[in-house]
PDB file of N, CA and C in Angstrom:
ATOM      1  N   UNK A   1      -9.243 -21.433   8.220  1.00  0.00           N
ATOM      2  CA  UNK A   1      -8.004 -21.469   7.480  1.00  0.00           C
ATOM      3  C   UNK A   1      -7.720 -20.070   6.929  1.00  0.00           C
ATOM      4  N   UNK A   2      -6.538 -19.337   6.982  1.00  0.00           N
ATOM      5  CA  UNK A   2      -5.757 -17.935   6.316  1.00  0.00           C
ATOM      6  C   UNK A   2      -5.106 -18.933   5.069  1.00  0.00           C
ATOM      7  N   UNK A   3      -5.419 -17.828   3.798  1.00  0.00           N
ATOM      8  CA  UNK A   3      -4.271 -17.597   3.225  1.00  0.00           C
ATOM      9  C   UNK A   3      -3.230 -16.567   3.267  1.00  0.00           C
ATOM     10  N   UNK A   4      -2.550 -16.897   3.157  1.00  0.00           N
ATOM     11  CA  UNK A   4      -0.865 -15.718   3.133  1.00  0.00           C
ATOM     12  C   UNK A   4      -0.733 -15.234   1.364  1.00  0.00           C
ATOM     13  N   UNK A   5      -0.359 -14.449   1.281  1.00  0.00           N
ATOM     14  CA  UNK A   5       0.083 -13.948  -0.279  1.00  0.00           C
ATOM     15  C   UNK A   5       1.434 -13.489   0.148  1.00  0.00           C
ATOM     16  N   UNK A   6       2.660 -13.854  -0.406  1.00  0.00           N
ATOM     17  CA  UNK A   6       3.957 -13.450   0.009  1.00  0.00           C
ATOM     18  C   UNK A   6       4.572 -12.933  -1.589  1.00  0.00           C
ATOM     19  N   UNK A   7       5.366 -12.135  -1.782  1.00  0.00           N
ATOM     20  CA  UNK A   7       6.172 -11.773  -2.597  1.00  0.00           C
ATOM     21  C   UNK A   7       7.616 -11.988  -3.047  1.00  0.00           C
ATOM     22  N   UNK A   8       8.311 -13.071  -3.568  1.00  0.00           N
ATOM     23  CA  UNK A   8       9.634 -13.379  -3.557  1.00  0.00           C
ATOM     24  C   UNK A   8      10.160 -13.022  -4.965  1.00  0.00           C
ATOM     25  N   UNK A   9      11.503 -12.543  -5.008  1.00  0.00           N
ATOM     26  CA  UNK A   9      11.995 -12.706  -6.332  1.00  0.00           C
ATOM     27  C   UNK A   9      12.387 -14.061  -6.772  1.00  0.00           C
ATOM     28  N   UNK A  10      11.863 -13.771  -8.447  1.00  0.00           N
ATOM     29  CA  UNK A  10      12.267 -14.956  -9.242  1.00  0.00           C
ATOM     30  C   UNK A  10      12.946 -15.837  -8.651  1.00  0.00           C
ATOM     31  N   UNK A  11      13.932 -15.532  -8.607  1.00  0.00           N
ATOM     32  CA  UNK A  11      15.293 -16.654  -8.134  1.00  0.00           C
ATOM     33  C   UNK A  11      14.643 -17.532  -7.179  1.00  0.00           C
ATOM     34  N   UNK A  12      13.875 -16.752  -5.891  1.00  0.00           N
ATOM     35  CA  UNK A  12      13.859 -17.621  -4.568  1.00  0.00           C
ATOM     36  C   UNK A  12      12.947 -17.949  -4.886  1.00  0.00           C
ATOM     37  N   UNK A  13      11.830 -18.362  -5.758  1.00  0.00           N
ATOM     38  CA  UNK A  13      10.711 -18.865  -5.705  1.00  0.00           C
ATOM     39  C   UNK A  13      10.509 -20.335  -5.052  1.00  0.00           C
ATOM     40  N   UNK A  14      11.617 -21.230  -5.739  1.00  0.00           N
ATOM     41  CA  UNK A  14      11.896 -22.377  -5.435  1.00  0.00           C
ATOM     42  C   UNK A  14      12.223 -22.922  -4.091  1.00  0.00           C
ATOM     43  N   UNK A  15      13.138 -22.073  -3.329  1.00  0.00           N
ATOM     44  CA  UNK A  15      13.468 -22.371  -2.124  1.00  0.00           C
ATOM     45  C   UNK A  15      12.156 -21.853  -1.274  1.00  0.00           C
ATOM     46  N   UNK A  16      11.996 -20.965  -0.978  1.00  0.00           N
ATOM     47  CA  UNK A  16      11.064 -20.418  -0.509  1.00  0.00           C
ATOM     48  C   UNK A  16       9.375 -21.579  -0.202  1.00  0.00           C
ATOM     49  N   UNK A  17       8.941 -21.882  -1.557  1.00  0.00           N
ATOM     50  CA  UNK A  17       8.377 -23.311  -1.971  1.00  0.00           C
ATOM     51  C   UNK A  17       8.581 -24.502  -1.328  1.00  0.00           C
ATOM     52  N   UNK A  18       9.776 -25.298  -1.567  1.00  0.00           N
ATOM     53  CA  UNK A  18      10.242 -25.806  -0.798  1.00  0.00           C
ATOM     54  C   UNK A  18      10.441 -25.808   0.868  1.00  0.00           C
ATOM     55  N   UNK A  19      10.694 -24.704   1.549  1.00  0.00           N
ATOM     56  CA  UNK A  19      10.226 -24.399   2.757  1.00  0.00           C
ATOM     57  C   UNK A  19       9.446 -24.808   3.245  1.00  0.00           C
ATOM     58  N   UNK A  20       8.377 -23.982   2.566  1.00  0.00           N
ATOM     59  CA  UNK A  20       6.927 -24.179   3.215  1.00  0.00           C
ATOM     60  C   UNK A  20       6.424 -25.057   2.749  1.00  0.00           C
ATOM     61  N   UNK A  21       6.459 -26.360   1.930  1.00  0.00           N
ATOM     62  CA  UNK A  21       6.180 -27.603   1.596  1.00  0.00           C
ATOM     63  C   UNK A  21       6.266 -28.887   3.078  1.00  0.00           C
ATOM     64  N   UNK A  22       7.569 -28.102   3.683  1.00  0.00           N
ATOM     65  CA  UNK A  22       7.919 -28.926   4.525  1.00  0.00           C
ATOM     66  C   UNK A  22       7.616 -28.280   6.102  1.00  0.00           C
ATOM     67  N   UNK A  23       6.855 -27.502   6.266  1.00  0.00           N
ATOM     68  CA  UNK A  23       6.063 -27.026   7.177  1.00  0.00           C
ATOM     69  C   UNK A  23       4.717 -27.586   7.117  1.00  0.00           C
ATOM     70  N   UNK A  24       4.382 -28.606   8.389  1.00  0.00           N
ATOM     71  CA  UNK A  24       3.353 -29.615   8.490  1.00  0.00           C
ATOM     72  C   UNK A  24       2.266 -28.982   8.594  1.00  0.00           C
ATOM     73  N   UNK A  25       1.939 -27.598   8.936  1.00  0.00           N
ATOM     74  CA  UNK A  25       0.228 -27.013   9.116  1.00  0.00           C
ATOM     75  C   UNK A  25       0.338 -26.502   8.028  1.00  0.00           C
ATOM     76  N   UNK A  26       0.721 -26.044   7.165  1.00  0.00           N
ATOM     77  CA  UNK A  26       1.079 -25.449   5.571  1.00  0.00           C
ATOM     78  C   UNK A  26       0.250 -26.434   4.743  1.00  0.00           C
ATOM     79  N   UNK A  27      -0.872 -25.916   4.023  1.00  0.00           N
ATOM     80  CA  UNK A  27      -1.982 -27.422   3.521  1.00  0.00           C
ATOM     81  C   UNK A  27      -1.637 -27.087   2.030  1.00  0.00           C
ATOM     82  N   UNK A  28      -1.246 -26.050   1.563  1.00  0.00           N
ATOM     83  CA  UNK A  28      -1.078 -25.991   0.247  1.00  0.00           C
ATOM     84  C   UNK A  28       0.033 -24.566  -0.194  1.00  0.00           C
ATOM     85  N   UNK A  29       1.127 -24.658  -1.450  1.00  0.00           N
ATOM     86  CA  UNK A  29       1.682 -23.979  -1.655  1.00  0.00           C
ATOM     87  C   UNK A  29       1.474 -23.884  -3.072  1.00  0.00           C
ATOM     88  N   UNK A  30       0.765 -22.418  -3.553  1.00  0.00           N
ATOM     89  CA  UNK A  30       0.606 -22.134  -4.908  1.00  0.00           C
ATOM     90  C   UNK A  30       1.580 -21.208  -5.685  1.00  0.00           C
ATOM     91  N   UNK A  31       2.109 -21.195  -6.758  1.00  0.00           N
ATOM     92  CA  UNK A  31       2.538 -20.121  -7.355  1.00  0.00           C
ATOM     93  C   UNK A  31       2.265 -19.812  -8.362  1.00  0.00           C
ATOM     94  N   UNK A  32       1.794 -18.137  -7.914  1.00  0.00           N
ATOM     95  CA  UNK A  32       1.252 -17.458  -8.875  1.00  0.00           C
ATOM     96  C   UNK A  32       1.424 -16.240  -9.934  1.00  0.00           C
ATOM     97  N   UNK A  33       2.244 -16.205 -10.675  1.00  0.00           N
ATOM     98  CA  UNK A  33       3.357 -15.244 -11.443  1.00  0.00           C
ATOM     99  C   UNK A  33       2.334 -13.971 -12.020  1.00  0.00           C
ATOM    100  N   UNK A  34       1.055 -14.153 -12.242  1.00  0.00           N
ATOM    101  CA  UNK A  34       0.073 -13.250 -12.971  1.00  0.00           C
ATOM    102  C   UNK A  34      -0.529 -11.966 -11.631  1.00  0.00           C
ATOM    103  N   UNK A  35      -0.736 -13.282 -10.478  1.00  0.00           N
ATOM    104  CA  UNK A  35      -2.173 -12.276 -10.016  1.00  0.00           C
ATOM    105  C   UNK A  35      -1.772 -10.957  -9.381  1.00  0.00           C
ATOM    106  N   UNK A  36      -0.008 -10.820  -9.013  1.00  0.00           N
ATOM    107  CA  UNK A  36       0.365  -9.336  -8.912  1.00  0.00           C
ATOM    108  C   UNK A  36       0.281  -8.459 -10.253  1.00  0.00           C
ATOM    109  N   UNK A  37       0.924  -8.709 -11.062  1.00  0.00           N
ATOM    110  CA  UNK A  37       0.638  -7.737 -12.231  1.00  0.00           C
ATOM    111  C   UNK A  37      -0.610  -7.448 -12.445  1.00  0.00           C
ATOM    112  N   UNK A  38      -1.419  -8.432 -12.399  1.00  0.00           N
ATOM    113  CA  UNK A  38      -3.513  -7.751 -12.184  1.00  0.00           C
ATOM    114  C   UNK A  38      -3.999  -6.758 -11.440  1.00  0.00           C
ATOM    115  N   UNK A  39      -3.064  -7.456 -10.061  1.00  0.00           N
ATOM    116  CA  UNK A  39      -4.301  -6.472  -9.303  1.00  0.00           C
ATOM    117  C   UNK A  39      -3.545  -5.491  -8.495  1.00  0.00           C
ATOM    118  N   UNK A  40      -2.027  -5.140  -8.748  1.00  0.00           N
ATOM    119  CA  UNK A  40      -1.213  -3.804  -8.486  1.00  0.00           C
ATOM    120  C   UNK A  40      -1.666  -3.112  -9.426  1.00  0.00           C
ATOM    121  N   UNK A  41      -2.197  -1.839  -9.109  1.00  0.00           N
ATOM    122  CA  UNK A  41      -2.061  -0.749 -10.104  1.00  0.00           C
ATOM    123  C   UNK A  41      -1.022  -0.172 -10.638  1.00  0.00           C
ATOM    124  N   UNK A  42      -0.219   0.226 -12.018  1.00  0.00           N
ATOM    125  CA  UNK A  42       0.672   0.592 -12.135  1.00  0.00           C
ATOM    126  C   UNK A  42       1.241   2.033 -11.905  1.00  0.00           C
ATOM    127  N   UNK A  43       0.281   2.746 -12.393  1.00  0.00           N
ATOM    128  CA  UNK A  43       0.903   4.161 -12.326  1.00  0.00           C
ATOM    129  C   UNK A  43       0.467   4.870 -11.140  1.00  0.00           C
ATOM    130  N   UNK A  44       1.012   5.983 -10.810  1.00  0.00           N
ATOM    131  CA  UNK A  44       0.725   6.939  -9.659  1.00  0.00           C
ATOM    132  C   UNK A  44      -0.470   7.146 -10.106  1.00  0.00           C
ATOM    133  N   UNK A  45      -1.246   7.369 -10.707  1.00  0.00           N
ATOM    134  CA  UNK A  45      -2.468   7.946 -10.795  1.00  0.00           C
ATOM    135  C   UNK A  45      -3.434   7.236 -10.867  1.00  0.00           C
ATOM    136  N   UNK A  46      -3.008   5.892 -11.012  1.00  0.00           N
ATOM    137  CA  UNK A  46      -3.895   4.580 -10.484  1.00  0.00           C
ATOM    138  C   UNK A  46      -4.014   4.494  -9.068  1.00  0.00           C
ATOM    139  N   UNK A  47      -2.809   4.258  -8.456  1.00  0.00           N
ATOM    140  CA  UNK A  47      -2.687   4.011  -6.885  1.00  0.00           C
ATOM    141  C   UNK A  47      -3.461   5.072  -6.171  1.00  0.00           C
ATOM    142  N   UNK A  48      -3.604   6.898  -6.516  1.00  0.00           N
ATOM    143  CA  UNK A  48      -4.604   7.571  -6.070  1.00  0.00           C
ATOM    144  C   UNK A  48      -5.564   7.456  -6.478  1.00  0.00           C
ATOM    145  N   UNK A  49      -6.040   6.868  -7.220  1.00  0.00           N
ATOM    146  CA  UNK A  49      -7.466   6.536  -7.579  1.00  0.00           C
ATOM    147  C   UNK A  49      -8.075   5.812  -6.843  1.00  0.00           C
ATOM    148  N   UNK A  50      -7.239   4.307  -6.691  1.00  0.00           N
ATOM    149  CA  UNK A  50      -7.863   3.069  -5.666  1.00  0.00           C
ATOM    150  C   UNK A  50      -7.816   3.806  -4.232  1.00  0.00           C
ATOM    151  N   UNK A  51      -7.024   4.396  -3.947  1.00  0.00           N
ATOM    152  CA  UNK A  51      -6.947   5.249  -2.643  1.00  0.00           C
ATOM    153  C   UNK A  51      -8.006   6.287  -2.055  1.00  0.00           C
ATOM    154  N   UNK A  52      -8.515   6.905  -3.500  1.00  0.00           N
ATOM    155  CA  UNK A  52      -9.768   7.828  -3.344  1.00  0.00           C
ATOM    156  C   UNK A  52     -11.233   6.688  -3.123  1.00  0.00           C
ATOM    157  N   UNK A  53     -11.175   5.804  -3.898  1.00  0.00           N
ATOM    158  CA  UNK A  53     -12.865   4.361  -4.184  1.00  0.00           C
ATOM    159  C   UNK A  53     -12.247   4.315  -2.658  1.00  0.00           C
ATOM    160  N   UNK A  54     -11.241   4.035  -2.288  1.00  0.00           N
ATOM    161  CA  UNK A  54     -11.510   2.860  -0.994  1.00  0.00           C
ATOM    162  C   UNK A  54     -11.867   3.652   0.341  1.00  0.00           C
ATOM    163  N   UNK A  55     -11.617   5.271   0.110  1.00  0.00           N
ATOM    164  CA  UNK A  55     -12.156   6.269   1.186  1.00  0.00           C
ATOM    165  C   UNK A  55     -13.651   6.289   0.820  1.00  0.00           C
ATOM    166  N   UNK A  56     -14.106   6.585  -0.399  1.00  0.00           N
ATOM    167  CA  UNK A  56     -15.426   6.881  -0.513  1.00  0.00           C
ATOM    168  C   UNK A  56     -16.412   6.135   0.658  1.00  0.00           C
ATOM    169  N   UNK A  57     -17.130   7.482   1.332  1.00  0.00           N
ATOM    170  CA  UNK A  57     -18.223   6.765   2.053  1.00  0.00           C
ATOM    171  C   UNK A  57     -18.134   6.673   3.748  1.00  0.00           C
ATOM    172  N   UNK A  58     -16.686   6.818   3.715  1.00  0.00           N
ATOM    173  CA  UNK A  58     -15.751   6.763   5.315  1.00  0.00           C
ATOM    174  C   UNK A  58     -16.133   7.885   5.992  1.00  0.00           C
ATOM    175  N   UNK A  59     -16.531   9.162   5.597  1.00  0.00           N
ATOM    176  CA  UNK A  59     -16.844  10.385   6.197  1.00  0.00           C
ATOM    177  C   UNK A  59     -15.382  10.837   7.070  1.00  0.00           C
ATOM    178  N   UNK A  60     -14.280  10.528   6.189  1.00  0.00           N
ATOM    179  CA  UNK A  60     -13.037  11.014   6.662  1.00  0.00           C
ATOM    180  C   UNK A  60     -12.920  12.307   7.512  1.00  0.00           C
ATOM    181  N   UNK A  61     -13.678  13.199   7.209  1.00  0.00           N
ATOM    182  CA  UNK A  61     -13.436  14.570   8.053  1.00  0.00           C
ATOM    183  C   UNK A  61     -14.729  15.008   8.951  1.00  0.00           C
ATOM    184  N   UNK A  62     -15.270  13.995   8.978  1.00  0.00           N
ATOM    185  CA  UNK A  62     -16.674  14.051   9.780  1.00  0.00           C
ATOM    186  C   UNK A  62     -16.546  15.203  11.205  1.00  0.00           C
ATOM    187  N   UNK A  63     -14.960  14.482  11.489  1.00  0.00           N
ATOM    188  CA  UNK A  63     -14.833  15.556  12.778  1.00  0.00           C
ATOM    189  C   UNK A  63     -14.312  16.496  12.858  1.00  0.00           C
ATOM    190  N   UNK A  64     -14.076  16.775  11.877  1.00  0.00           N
ATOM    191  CA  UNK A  64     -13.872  18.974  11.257  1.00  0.00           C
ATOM    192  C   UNK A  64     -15.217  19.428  11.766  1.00  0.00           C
ATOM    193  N   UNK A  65     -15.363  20.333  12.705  1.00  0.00           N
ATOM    194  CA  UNK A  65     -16.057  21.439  12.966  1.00  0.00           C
ATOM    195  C   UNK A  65     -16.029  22.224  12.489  1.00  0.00           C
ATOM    196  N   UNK A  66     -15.200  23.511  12.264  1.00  0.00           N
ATOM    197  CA  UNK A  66     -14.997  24.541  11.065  1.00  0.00           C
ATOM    198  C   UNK A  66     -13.625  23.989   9.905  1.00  0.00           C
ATOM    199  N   UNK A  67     -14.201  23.597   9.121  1.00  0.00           N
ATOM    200  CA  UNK A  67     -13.233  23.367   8.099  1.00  0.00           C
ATOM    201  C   UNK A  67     -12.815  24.539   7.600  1.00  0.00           C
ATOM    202  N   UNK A  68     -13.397  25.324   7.295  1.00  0.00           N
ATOM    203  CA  UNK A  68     -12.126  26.886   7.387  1.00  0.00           C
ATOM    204  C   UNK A  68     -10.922  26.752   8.198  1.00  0.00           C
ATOM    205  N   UNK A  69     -11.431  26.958   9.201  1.00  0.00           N
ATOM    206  CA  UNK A  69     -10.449  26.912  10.522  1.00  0.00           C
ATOM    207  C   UNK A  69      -9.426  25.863  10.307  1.00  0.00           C
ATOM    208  N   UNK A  70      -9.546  24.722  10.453  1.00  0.00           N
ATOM    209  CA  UNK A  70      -8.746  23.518  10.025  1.00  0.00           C
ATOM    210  C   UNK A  70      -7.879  23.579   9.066  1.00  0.00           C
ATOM    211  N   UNK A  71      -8.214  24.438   7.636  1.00  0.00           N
ATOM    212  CA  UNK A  71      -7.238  24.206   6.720  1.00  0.00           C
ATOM    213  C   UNK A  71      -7.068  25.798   7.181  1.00  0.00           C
ATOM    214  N   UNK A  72      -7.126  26.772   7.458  1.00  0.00           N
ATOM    215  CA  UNK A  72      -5.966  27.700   8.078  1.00  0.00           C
ATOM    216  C   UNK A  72      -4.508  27.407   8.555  1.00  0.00           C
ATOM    217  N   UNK A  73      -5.058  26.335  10.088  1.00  0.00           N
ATOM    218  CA  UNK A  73      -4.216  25.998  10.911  1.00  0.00           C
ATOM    219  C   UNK A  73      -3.386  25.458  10.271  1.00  0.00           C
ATOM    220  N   UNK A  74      -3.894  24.542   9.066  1.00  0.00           N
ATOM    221  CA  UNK A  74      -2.702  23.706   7.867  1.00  0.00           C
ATOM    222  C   UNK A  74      -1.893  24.380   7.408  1.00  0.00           C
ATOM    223  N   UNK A  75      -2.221  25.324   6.907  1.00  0.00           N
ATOM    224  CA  UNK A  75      -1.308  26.310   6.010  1.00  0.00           C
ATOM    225  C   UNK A  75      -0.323  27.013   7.173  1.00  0.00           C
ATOM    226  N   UNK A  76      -0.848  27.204   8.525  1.00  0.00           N
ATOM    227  CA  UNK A  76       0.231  27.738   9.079  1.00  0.00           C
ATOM    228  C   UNK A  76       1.374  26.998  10.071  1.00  0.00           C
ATOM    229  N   UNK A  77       0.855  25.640  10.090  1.00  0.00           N
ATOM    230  CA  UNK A  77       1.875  24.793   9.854  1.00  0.00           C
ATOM    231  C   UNK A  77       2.548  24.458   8.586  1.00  0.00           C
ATOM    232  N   UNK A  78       2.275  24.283   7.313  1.00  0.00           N
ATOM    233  CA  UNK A  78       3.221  24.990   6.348  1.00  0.00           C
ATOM    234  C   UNK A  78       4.250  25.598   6.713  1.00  0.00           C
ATOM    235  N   UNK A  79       3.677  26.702   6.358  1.00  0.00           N
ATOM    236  CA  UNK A  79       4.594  27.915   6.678  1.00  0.00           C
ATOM    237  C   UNK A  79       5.722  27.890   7.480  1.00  0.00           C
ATOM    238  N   UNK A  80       5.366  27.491   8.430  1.00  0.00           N
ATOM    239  CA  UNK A  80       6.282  27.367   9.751  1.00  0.00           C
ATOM    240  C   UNK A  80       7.587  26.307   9.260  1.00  0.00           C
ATOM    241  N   UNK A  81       7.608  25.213   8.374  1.00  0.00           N
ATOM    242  CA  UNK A  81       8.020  24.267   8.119  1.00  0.00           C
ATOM    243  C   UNK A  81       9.165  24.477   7.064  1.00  0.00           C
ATOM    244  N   UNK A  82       8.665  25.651   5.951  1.00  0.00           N
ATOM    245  CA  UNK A  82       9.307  26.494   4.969  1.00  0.00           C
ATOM    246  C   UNK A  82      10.825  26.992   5.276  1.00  0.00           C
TER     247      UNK A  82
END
Protein backbone atom coordinates (compact mmCIF):
# COMPACT_ATOMS: atom_id res chain seq x y z
CA UNK A 1 0.00 0.00 0.00
CA UNK A 2 1.40 4.00 -0.96
CA UNK A 3 0.41 6.80 0.79
CA UNK A 4 -0.06 10.06 -1.28
CA UNK A 5 0.38 13.47 0.69
CA UNK A 6 -1.42 16.08 -1.61
CA UNK A 7 -1.69 19.82 -0.94
CA UNK A 8 -5.11 21.68 -1.52
CA UNK A 9 -6.29 25.05 -0.55
CA UNK A 10 -8.64 25.56 2.25
CA UNK A 11 -11.61 25.98 0.19
CA UNK A 12 -11.10 22.61 -1.84
CA UNK A 13 -10.43 20.52 0.98
CA UNK A 14 -13.91 19.22 0.95
CA UNK A 15 -14.38 18.45 -2.60
CA UNK A 16 -11.21 17.11 -3.18
CA UNK A 17 -12.18 14.59 0.05
CA UNK A 18 -15.11 13.79 -1.30
CA UNK A 19 -13.51 12.64 -4.58
CA UNK A 20 -11.37 10.40 -3.35
CA UNK A 21 -13.90 8.91 -0.85
CA UNK A 22 -15.59 7.73 -3.86
CA UNK A 23 -12.65 6.16 -5.57
CA UNK A 24 -13.00 2.29 -4.71
CA UNK A 25 -9.01 1.37 -4.25
CA UNK A 26 -8.70 4.68 -2.08
CA UNK A 27 -8.79 2.74 1.62
CA UNK A 28 -8.59 5.86 3.57
CA UNK A 29 -8.81 9.75 3.31
CA UNK A 30 -7.12 11.82 6.14
CA UNK A 31 -6.93 15.47 6.75
CA UNK A 32 -4.24 16.92 8.06
CA UNK A 33 -4.01 20.86 8.64
CA UNK A 34 -0.70 20.66 11.12
CA UNK A 35 1.76 18.17 9.56
CA UNK A 36 2.81 20.81 6.70
CA UNK A 37 3.51 23.64 8.97
CA UNK A 38 5.90 20.95 11.02
CA UNK A 39 7.76 19.59 8.73
CA UNK A 40 8.23 22.60 5.88
CA UNK A 41 10.98 24.59 6.97
CA UNK A 42 10.21 28.17 6.98
CA UNK A 43 12.93 30.38 6.21
CA UNK A 44 15.62 30.35 3.45
CA UNK A 45 18.13 29.46 5.78
CA UNK A 46 16.28 26.53 7.00
CA UNK A 47 15.59 25.07 3.52
CA UNK A 48 19.67 25.35 3.00
CA UNK A 49 20.30 23.75 5.93
CA UNK A 50 17.98 20.57 5.32
CA UNK A 51 19.60 20.73 1.85
CA UNK A 52 23.22 20.71 3.27
CA UNK A 53 22.11 17.27 6.32
CA UNK A 54 20.53 15.61 3.31
CA UNK A 55 23.93 15.89 1.05
CA UNK A 56 26.09 15.04 3.97
CA UNK A 57 27.95 11.80 3.27
CA UNK A 58 26.94 11.63 -0.69
CA UNK A 59 30.61 12.44 -1.70
CA UNK A 60 28.98 14.98 -4.15
CA UNK A 61 32.25 15.92 -5.91
CA UNK A 62 33.93 12.63 -5.60
CA UNK A 63 34.47 13.03 -9.37
CA UNK A 64 36.47 16.33 -9.36
CA UNK A 65 39.94 15.36 -10.25
CA UNK A 66 41.58 18.76 -9.90
CA UNK A 67 39.23 20.84 -8.05
CA UNK A 68 41.33 23.86 -8.81
CA UNK A 69 40.79 23.27 -12.27
CA UNK A 70 37.01 22.77 -11.95
CA UNK A 71 36.26 25.89 -10.11
CA UNK A 72 38.52 27.89 -12.67
CA UNK A 73 36.50 26.56 -15.53
CA UNK A 74 33.39 27.91 -13.24
CA UNK A 75 34.44 31.23 -12.98
CA UNK A 76 35.10 31.35 -16.64
CA UNK A 77 31.88 30.38 -17.44
CA UNK A 78 30.80 33.24 -15.24
CA UNK A 79 32.41 35.54 -16.87
CA UNK A 80 31.39 34.68 -20.16
CA UNK A 81 27.68 34.97 -18.97
CA UNK A 82 28.32 38.71 -17.50
Amino acid sequence: MTTLIIKVDDERTESIKKILSEIPYVRNVVVDTQSALLTEPLSQYERIKKALDEAKGKNLFADIEDPVEWQRELRKEWDRDI
